[in-house]
PDB file of N, CA and C in Angstrom:
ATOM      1  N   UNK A   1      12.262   1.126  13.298  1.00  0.00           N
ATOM      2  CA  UNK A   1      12.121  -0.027  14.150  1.00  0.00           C
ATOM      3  C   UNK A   1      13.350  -0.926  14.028  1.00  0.00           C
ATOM      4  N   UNK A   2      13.698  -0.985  12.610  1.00  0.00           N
ATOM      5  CA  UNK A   2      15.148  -1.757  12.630  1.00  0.00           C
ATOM      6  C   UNK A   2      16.193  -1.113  12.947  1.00  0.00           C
ATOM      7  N   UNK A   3      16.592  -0.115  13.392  1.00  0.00           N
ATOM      8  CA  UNK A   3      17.637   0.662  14.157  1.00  0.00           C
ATOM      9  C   UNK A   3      17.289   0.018  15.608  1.00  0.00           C
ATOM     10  N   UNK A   4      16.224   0.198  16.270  1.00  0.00           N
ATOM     11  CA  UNK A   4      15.822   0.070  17.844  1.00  0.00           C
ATOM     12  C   UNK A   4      16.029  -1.628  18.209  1.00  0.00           C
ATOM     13  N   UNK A   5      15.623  -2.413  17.312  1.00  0.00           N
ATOM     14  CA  UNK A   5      15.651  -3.830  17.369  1.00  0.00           C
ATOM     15  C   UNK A   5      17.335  -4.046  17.032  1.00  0.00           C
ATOM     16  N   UNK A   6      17.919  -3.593  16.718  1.00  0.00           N
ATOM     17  CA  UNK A   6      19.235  -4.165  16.449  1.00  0.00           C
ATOM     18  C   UNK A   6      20.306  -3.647  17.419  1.00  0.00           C
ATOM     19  N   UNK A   7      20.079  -2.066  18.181  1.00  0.00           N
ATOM     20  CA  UNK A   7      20.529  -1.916  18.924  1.00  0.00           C
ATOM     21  C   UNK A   7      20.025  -2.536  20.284  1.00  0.00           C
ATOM     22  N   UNK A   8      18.934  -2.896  20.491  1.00  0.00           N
ATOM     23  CA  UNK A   8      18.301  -3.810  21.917  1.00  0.00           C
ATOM     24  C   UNK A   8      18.945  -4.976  21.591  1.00  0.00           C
ATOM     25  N   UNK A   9      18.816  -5.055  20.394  1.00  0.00           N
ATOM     26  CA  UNK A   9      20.034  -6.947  20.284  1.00  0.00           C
ATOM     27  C   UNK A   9      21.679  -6.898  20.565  1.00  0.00           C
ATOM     28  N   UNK A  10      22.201  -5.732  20.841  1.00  0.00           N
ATOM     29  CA  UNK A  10      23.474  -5.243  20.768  1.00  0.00           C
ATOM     30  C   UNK A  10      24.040  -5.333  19.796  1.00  0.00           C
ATOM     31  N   UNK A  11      23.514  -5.171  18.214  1.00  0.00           N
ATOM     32  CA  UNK A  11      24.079  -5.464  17.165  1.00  0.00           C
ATOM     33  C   UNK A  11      24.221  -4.429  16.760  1.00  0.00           C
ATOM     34  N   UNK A  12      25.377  -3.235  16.898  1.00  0.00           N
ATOM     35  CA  UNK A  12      24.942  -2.016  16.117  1.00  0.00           C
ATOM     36  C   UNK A  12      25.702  -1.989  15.033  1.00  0.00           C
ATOM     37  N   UNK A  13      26.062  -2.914  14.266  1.00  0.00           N
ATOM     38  CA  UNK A  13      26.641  -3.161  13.380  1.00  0.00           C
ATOM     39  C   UNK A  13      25.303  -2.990  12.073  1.00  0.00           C
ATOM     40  N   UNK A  14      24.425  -3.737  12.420  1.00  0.00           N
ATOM     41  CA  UNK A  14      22.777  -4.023  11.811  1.00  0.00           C
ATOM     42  C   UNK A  14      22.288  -2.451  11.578  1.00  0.00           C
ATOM     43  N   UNK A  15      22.462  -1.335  12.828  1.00  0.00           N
ATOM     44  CA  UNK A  15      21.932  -0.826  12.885  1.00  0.00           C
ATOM     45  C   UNK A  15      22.254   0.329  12.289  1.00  0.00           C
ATOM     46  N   UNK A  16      23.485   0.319  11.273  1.00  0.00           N
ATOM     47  CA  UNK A  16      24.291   1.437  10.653  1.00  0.00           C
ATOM     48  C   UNK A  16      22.910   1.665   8.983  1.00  0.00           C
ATOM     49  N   UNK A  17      22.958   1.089   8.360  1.00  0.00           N
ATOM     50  CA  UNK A  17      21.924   0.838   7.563  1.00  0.00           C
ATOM     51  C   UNK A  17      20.390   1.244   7.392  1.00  0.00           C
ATOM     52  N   UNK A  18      19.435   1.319   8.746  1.00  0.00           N
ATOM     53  CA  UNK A  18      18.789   1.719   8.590  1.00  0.00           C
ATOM     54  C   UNK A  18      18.581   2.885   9.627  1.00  0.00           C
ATOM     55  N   UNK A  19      19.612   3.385  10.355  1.00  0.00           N
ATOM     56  CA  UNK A  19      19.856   4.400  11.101  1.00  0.00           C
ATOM     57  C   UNK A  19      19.977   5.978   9.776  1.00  0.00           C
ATOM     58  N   UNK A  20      20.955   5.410   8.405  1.00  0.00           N
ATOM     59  CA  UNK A  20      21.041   6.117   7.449  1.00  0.00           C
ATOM     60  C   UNK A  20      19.745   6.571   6.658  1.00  0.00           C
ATOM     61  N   UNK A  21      19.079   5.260   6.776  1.00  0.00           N
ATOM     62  CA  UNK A  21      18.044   5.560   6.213  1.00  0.00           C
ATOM     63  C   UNK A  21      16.970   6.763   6.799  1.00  0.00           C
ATOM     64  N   UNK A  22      17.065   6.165   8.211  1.00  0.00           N
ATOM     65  CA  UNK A  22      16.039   7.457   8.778  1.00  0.00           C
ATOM     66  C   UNK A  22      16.392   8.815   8.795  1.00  0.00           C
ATOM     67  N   UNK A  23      17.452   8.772   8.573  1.00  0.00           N
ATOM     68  CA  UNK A  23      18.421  10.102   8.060  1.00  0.00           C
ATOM     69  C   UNK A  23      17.796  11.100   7.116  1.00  0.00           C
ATOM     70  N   UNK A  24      17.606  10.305   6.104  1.00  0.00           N
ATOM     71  CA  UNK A  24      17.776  10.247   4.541  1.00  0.00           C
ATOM     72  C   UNK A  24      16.044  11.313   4.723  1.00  0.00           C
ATOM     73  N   UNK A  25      15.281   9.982   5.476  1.00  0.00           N
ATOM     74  CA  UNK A  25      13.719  10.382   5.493  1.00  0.00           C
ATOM     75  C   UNK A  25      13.716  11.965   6.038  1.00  0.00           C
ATOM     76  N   UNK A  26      14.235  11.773   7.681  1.00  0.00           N
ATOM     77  CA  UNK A  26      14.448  13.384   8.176  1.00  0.00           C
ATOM     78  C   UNK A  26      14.326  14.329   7.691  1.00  0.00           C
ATOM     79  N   UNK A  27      15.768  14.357   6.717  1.00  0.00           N
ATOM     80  CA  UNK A  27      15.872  15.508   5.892  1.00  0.00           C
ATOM     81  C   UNK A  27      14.839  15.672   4.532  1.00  0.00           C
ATOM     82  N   UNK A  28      14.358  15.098   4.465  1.00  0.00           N
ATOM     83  CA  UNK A  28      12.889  15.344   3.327  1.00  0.00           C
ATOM     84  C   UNK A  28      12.197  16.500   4.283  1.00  0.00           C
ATOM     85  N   UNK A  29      11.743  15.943   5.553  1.00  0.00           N
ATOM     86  CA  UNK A  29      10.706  17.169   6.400  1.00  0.00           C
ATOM     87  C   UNK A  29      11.333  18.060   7.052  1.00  0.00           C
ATOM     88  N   UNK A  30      12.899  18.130   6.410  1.00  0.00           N
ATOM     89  CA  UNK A  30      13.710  19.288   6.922  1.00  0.00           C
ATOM     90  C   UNK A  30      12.707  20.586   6.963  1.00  0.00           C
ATOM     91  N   UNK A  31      12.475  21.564   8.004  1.00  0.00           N
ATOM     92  CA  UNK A  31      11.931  22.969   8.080  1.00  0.00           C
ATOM     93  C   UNK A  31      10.183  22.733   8.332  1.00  0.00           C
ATOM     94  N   UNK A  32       9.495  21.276   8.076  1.00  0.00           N
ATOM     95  CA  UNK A  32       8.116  21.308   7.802  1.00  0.00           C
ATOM     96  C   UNK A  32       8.179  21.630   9.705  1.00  0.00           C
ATOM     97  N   UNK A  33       7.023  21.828  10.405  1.00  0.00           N
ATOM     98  CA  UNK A  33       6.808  21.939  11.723  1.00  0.00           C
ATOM     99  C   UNK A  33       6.083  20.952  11.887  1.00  0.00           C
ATOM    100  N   UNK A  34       5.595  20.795  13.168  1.00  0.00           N
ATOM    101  CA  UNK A  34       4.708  19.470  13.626  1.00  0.00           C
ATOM    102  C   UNK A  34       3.177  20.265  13.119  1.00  0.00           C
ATOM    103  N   UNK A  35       2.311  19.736  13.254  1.00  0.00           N
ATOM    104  CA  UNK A  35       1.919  18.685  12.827  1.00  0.00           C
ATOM    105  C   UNK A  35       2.103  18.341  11.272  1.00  0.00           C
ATOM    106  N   UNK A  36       2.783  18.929  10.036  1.00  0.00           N
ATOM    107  CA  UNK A  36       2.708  18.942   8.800  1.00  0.00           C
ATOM    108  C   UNK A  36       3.787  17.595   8.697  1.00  0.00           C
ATOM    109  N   UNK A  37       4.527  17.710   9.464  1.00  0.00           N
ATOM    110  CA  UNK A  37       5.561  16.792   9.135  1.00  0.00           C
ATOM    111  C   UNK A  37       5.469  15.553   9.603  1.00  0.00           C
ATOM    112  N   UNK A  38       4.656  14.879  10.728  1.00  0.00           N
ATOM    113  CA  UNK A  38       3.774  13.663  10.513  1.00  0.00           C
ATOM    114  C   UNK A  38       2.873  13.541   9.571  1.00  0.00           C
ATOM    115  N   UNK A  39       1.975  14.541   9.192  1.00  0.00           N
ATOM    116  CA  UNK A  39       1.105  14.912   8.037  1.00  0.00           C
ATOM    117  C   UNK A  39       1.631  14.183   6.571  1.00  0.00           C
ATOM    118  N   UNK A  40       2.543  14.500   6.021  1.00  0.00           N
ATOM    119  CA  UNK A  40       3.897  14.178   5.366  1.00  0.00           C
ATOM    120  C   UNK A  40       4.313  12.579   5.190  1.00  0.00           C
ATOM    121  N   UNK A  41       4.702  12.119   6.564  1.00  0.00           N
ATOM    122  CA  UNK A  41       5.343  10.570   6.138  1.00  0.00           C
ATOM    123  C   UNK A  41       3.965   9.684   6.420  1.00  0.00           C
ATOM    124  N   UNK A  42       2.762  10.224   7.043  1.00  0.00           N
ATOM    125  CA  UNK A  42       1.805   9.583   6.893  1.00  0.00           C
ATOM    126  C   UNK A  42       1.345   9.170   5.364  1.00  0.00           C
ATOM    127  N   UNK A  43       1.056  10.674   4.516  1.00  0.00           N
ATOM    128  CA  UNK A  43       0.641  10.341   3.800  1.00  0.00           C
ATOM    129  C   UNK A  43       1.303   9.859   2.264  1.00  0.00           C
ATOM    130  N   UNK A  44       2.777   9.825   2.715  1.00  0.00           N
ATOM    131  CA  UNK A  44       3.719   9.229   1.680  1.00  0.00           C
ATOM    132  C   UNK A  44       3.493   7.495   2.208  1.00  0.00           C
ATOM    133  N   UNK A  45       3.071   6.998   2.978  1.00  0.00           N
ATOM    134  CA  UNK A  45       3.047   5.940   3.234  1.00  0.00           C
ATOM    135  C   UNK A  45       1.607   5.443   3.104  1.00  0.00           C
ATOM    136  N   UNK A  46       0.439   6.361   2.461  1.00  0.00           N
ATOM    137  CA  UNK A  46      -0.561   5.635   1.960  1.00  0.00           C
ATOM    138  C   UNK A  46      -1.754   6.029   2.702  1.00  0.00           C
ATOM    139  N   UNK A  47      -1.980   6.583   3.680  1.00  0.00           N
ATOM    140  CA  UNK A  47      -2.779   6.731   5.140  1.00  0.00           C
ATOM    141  C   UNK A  47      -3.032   8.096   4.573  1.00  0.00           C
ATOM    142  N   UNK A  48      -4.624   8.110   4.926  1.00  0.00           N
ATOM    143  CA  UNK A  48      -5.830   9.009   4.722  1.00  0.00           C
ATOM    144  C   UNK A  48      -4.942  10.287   5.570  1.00  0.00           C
ATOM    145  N   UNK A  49      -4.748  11.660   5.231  1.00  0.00           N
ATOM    146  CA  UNK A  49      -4.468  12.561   6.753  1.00  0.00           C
ATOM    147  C   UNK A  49      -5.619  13.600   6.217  1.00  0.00           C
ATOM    148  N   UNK A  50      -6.534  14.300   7.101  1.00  0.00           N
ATOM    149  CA  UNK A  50      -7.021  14.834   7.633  1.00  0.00           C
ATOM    150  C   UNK A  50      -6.687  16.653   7.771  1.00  0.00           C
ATOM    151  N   UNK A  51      -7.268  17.772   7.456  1.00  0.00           N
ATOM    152  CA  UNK A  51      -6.984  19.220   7.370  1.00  0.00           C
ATOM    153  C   UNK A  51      -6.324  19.427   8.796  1.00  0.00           C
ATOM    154  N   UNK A  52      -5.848  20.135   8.348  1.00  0.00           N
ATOM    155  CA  UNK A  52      -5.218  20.204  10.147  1.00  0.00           C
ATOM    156  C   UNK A  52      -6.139  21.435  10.708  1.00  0.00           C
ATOM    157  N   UNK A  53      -5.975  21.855  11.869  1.00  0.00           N
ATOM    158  CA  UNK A  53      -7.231  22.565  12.468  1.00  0.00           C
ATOM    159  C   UNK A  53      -6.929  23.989  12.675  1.00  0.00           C
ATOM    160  N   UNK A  54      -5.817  24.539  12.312  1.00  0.00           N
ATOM    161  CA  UNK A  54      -5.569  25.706  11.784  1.00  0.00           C
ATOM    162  C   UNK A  54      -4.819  26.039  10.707  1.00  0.00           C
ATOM    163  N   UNK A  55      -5.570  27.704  10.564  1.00  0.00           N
ATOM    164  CA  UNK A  55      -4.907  27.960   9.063  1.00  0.00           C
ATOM    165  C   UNK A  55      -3.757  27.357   8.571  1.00  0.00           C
ATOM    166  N   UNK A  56      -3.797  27.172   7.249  1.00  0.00           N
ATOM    167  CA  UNK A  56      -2.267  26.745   6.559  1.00  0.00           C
ATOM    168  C   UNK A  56      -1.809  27.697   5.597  1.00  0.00           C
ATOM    169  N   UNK A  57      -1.017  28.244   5.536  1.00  0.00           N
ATOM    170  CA  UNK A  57      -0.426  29.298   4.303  1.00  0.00           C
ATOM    171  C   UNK A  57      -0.278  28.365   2.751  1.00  0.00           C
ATOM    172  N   UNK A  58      -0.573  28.296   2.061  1.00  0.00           N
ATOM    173  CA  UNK A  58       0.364  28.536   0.447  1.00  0.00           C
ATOM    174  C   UNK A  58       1.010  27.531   0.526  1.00  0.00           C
ATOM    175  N   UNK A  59       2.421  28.425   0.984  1.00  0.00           N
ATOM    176  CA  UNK A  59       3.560  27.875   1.286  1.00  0.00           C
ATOM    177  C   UNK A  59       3.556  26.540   1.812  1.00  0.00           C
ATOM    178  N   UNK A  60       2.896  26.383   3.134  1.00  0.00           N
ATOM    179  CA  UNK A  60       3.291  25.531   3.911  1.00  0.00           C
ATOM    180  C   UNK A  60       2.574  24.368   3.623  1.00  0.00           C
ATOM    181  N   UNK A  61       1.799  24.415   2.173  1.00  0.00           N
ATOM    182  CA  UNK A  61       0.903  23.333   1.939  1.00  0.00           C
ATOM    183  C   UNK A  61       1.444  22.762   0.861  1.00  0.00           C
ATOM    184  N   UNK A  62       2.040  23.498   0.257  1.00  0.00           N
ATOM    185  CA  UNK A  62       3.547  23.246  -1.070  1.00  0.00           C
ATOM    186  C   UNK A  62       4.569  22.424  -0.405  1.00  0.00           C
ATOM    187  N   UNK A  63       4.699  23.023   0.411  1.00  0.00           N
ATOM    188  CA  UNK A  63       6.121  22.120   1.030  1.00  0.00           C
ATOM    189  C   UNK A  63       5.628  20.834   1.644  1.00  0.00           C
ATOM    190  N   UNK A  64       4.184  20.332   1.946  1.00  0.00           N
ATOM    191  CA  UNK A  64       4.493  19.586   2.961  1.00  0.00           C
ATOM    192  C   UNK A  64       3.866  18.442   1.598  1.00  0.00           C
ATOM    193  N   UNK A  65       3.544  19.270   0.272  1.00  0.00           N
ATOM    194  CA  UNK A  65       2.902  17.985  -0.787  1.00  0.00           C
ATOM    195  C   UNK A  65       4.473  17.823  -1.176  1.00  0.00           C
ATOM    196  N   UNK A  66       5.079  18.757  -1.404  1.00  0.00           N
ATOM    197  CA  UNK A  66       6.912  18.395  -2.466  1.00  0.00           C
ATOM    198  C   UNK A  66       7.538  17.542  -0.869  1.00  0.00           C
ATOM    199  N   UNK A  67       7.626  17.154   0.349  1.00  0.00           N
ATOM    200  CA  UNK A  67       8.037  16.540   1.075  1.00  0.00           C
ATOM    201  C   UNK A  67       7.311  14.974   0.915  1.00  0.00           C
ATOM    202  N   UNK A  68       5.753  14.851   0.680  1.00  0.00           N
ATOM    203  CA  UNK A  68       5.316  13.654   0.747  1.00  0.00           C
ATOM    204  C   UNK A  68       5.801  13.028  -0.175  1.00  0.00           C
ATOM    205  N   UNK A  69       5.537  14.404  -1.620  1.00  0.00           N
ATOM    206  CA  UNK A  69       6.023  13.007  -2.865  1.00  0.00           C
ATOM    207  C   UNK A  69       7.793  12.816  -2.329  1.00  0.00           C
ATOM    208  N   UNK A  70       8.786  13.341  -2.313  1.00  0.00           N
ATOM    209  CA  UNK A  70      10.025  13.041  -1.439  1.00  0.00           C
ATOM    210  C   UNK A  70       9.996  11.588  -0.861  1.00  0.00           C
ATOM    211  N   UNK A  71       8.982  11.976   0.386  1.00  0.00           N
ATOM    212  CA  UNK A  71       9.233  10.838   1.112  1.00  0.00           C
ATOM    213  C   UNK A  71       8.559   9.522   0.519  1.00  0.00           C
ATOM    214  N   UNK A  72       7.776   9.462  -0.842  1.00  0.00           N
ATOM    215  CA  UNK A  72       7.073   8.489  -0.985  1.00  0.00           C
ATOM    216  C   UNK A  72       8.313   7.962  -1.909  1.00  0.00           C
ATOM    217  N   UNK A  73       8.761   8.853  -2.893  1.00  0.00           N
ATOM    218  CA  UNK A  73       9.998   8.393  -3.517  1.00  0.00           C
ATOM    219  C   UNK A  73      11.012   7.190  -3.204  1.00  0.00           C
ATOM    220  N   UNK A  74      11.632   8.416  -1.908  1.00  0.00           N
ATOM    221  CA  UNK A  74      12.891   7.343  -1.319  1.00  0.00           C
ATOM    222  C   UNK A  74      12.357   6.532  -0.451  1.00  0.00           C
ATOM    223  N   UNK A  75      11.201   5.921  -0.010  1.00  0.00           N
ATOM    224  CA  UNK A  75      10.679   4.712   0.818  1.00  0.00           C
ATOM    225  C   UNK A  75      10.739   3.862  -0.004  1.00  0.00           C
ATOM    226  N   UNK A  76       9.828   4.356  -1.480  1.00  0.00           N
ATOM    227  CA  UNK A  76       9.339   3.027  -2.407  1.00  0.00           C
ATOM    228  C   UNK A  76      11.234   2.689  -2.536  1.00  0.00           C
ATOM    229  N   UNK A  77      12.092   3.431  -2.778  1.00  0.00           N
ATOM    230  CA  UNK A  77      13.903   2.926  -3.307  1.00  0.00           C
ATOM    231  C   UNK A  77      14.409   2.323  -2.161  1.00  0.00           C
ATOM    232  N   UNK A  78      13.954   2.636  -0.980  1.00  0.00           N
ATOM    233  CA  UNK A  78      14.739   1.390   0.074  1.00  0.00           C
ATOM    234  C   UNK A  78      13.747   0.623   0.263  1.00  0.00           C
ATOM    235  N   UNK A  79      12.933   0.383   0.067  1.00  0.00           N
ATOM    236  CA  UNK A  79      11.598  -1.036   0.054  1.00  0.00           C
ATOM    237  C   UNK A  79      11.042  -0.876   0.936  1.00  0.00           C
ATOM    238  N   UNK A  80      10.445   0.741   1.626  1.00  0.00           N
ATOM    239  CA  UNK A  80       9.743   0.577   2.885  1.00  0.00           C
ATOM    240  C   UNK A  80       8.601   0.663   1.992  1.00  0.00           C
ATOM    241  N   UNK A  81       8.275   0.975   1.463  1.00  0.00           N
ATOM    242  CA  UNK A  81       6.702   1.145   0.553  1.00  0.00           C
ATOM    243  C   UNK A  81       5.988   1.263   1.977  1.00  0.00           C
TER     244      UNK A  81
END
């Protein structure tokens, strides 16, 4: 949101900062697919998520818990908690 608000203000000076940041987040759900990878920054951010409605492999349930703790990591270090 602070990337979008700073570029609608024409400040893209503002918007170098947390443009990096969403970067940073991205590449945590590098390879996850949809829906795992909303699945992911939902629940690194605290919010109940729900089985998804088809099968999940192993794998793809490993990656999308080692992505949440990831993304819960580097939120709590730039203060998005």
């Amino acid at each position: 949101m602070a990337t979008f608000r700073a570029m609608e203000s024409g400040n893209a000076a503002a918007a170098v900062r947390p443009t990096a940041q969403l970067r940073e987040l991205a590449a945590a759900v590098q390879g996850l697919a949809f829906p795992h990878d909303i699945a992911a920054g939902m629940a690194a951010r605290g919010f109940v998520v729900g089985e998804p409605k088809q099968a999940v492999s192993g794998a793809t349930r490993h990656r999308r818990e080692a992505a949440t703790a990831v993304l819960r990591e580097r939120m709590a270090s730039m203060g998005l908690g």
